[in-house]
Protein backbone atom coordinates (compact mmCIF):
# COMPACT_ATOMS: atom_id res chain seq x y z
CA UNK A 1 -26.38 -31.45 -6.12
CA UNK A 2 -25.63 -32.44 -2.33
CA UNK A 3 -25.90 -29.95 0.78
CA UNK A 4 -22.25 -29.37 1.11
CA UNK A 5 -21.52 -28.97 -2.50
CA UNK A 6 -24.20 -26.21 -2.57
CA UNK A 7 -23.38 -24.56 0.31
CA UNK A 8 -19.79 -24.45 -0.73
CA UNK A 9 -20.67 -22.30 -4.14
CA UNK A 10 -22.50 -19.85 -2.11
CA UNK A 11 -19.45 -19.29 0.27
CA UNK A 12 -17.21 -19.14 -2.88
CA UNK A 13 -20.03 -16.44 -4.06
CA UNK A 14 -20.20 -14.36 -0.65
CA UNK A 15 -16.31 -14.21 -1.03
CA UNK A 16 -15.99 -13.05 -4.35
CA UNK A 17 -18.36 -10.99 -3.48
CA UNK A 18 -16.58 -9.19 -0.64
CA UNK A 19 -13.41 -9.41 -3.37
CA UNK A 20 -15.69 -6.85 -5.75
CA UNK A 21 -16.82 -4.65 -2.52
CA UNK A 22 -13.03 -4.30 -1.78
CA UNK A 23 -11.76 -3.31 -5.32
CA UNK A 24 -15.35 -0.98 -5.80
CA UNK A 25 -13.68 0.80 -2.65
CA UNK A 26 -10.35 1.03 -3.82
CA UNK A 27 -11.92 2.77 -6.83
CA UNK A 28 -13.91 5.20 -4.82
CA UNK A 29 -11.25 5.90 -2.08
CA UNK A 30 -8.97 6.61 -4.25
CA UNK A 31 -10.93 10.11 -4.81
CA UNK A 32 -13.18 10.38 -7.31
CA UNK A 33 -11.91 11.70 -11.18
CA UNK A 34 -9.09 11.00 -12.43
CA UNK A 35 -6.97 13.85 -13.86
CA UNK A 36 -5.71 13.31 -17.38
CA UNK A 37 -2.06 13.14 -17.67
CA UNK A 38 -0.37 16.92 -18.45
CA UNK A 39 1.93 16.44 -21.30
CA UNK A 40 5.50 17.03 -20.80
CA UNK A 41 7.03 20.17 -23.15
CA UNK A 42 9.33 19.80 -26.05
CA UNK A 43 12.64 20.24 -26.22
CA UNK A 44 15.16 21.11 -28.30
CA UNK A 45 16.57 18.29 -30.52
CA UNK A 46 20.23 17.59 -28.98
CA UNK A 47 23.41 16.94 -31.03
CA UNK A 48 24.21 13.41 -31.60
CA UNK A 49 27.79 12.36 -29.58
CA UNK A 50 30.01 10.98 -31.06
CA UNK A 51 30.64 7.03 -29.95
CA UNK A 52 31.74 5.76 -27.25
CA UNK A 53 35.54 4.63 -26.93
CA UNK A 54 34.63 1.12 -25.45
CA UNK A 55 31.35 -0.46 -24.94
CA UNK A 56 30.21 0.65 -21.18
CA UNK A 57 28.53 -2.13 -19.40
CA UNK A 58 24.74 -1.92 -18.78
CA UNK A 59 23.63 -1.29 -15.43
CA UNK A 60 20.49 -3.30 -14.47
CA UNK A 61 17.64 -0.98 -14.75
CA UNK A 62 16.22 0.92 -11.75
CA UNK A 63 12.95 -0.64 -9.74
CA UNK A 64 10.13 0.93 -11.06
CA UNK A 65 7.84 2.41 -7.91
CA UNK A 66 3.97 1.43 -7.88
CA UNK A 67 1.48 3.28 -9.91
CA UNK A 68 -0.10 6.20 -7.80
CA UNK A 69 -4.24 4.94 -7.53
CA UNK A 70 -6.60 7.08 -9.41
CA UNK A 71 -10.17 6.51 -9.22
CA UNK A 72 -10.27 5.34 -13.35
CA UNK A 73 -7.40 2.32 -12.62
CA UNK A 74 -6.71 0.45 -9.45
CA UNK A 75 -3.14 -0.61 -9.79
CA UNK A 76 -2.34 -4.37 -9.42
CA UNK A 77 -0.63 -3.69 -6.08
CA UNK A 78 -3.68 -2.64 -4.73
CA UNK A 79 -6.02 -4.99 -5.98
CA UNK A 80 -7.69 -7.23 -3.59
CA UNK A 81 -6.56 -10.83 -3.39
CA UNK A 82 -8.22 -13.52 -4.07
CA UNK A 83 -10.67 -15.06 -1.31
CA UNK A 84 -8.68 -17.03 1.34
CA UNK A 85 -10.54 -20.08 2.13
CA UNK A 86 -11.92 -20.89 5.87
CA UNK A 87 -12.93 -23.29 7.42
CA UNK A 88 -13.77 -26.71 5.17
CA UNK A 89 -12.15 -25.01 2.25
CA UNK A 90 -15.57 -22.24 1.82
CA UNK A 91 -14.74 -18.62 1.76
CA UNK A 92 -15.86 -16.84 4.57
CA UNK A 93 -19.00 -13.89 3.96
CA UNK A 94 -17.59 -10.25 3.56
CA UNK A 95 -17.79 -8.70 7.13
CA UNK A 96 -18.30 -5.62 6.20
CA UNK A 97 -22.38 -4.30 6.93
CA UNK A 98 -23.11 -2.09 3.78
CA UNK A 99 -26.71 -1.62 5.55
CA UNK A 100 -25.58 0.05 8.69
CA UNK A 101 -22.95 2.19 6.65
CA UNK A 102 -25.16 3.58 4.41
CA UNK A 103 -27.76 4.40 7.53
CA UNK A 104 -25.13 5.97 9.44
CA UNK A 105 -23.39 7.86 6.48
CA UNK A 106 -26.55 8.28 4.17
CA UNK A 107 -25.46 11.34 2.11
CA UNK A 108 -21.21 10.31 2.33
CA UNK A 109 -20.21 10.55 -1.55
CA UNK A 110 -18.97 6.67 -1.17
CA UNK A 111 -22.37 5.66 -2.60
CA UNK A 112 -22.72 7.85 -5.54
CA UNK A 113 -18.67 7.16 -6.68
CA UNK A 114 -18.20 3.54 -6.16
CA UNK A 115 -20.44 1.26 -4.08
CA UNK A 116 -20.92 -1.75 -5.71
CA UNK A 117 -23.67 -1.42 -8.30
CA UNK A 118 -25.22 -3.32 -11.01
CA UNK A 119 -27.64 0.00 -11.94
CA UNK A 120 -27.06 1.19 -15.56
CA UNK A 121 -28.21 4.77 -15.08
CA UNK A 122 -26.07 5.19 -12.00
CA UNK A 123 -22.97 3.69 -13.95
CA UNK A 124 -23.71 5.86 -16.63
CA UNK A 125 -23.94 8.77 -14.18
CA UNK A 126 -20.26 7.38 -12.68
CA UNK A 127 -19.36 8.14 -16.36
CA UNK A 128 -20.39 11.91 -17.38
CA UNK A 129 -19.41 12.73 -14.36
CA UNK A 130 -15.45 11.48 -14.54
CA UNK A 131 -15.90 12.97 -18.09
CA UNK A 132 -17.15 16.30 -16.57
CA UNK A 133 -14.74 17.03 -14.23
CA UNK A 134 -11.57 15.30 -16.27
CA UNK A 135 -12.62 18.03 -18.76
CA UNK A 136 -12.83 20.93 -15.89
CA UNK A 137 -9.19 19.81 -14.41
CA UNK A 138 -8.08 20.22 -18.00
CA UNK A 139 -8.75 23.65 -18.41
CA UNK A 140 -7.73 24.43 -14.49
CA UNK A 141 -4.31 22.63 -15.76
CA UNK A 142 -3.46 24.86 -19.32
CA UNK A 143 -4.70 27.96 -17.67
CA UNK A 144 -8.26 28.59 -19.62
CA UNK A 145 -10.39 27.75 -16.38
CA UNK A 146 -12.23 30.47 -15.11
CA UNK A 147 -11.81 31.67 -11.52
CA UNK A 148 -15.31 30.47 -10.73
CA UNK A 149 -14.30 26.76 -12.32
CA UNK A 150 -11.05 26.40 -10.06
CA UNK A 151 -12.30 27.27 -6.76
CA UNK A 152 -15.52 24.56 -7.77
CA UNK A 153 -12.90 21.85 -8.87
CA UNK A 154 -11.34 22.14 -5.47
CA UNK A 155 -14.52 22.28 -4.03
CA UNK A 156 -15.36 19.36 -5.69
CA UNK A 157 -11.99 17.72 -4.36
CA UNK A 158 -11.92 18.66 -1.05
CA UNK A 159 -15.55 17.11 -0.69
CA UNK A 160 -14.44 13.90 -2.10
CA UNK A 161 -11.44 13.37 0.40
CA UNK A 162 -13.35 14.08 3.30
CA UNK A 163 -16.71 11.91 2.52
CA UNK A 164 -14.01 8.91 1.80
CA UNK A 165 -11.87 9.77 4.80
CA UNK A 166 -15.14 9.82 6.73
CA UNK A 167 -16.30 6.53 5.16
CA UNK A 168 -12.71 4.77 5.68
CA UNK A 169 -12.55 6.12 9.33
CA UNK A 170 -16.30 4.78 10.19
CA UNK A 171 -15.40 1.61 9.30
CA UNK A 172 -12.28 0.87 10.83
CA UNK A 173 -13.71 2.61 14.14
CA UNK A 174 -17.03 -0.20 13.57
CA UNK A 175 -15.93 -2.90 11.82
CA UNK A 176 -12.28 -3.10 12.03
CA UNK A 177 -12.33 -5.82 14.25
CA UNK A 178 -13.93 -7.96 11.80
CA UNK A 179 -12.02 -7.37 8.52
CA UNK A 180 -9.05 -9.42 7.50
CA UNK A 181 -5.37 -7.60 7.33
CA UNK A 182 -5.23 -7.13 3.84
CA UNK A 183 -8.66 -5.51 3.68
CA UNK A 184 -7.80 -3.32 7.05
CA UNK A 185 -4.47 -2.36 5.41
CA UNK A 186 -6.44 -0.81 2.55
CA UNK A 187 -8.81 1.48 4.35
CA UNK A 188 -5.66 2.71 6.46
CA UNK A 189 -4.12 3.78 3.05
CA UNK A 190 -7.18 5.50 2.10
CA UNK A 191 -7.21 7.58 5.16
CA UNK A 192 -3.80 8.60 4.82
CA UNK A 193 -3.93 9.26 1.13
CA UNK A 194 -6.97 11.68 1.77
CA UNK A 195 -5.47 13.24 4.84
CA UNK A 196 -2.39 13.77 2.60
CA UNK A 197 -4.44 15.06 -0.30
CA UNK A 198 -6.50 18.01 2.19
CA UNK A 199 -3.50 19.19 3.36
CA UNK A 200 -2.05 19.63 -0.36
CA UNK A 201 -5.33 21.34 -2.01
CA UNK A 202 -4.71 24.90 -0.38
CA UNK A 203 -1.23 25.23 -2.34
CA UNK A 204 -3.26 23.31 -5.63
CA UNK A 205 -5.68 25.79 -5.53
CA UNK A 206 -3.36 28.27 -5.69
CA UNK A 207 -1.21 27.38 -7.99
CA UNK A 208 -3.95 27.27 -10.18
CA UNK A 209 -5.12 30.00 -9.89
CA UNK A 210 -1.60 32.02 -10.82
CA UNK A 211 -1.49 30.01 -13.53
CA UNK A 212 -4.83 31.33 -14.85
CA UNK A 213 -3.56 34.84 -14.12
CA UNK A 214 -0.08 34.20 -16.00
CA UNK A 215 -2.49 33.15 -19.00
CA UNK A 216 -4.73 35.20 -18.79
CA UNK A 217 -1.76 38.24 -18.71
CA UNK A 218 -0.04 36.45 -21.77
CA UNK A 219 -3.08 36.29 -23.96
CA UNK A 220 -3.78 40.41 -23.02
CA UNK A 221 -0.21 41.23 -24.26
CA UNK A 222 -1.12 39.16 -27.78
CA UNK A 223 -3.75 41.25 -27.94
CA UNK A 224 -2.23 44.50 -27.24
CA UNK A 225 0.19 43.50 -29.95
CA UNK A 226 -1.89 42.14 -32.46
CA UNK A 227 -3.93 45.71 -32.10
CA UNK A 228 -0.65 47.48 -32.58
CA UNK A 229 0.31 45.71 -35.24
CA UNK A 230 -3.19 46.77 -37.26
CA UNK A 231 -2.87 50.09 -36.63
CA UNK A 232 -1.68 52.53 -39.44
C-alpha cells in the first residue's frame, strides 16, 4: 500500500471518528434518561356521522415538526453529517481536545453519560442507569413516587443540565474557534436546551409533587370507603 493511500484511510478514520464524538455528544447533551412516553387517556367511543353529502377534497397533510432529542434517540435532524473532505480529498482530525476537557472538567457528568467509549462495564452502567431512573420518572409521572423520590429525580435533572451546559459552554469558550459550523451549531443548541430545561424544573417539580398529593388523597378516600363499606 503507497504513502498517500495510507495516510488517506487514517484521515478518513480521524474523521469518522470526530463523526462518533459528535453524535456520543448529542446523546449526552441531550440530558441524560429518557422519560418513557405517558399514555394518553381514553375516551369515550363517539357516534358514527352520518356521510358526507359530496366528497370534500383532501388537504395536503400538515409538516410534521422534528422529534424533540432525548438522550435514548438522536433524531436524524440532529445527527452529525458525514465527514467533509479537506484538503487532497482526506478528512480533516476532529478538533476537539478530549484530554484537556476532561482535565479541566474532571468530575462534569459528560464522561459518565456519553463520552465515547468502547468499555463494556461502563456501557452496561449507561444502561441500569437509564433503566433506573426511566423507572423513577414513571412513578413521579402516575403519582406513586414518594416525596423523597421526586425531589432526587429533579435533583438528578438539574445536575445533568448544568454539567452539560458547563461542558457545551467550555468548549465553545476553548475550542470554538476550531470546530466546523455544523458541529458549533450543535453545542449552541445544547446550551440553550439546558438553559431552557433549568428554568422549567422548579414548576416540574412541583407539579409533581401535587400530583403525588392528589393520589395520594384519592387512594385515602378508597380506603375510607372500602372500611365503611365492611363495617356492620
Amino acid at each position: 500500500m503507497s504513502d498517500n493511500a495510507g495516510s488517506k484511510r487514517l484521515g478518513w478514520l480521524a474523521g469518522l471518528a470526530g463523526v462518533a464524538l459528535v453524535a456520543a455528544l448529542v446523546f449526552a447533551l441531550s440530558g441524560g434518561e429518557a422519560p418513557p412516553p405517558v399514555p394518553e387517556p381514553e375516551t369515550a367511543a363517539a357516534p358514527t356521522p352520518p356521510p358526507p353529502a359530496a366528497p370534500v377534497p383532501s388537504r395536503p397533510a400538515a409538516p410534521t415538526p422534528p422529534p424533540r432529542m432525548t438522550s435514548s434517540v438522536i433524531p436524524e435532524a440532529y445527527r452529525a453529517p458525514e465527514p467533509e473532505p479537506g484538503v487532497d480529498g482526506e478528512a480533516a482530525a476532529y478538533p476537539v481536545d478530549l484530554e484537556a476537557l476532561r482535565a479541566k472538567l474532571p468530575d462534569n457528568m459528560y464522561w459518565e453519560l456519553g463520552a465515547p467509549t468502547k468499555d463494556p462495564e461502563l456501557l452496561r452502567k449507561r444502561e441500569e442507569e437509564t433503566r433506573k431512573w426511566n423507572e423513577v420518572f414513571g412513578r413521579v409521572q402516575a403519582g406513586d413516587a414518594t416525596e423523597a423520590e421526586i425531589h432526587g429525580y429533579y435533583d438528578r435533572r438539574r445536575r445533568v443540565s448544568e454539567d452539560m451546559l458547563q461542558f457545551a459552554t467550555t468548549v465553545l469558550a476553548e475550542q470554538g474557534d476550531k470546530l466546523p459550523e455544523r458541529d458549533k451549531g450543535l453545542y449552541e443548541l445544547s446550551i440553550n436546551m439546558h438553559r431552557t430545561r433549568l428554568s422549567e424544573y422548579p414548576r416540574q417539580e412541583e407539579e409533581s409533587l401535587a400530583r403525588r398529593r392528589a393520589a395520594e388523597q384519592s387512594r385515602e378516600q378508597w380506603r375510607q370507603g372500602q372500611q365503611g363499606q365492611q363495617q356492620p
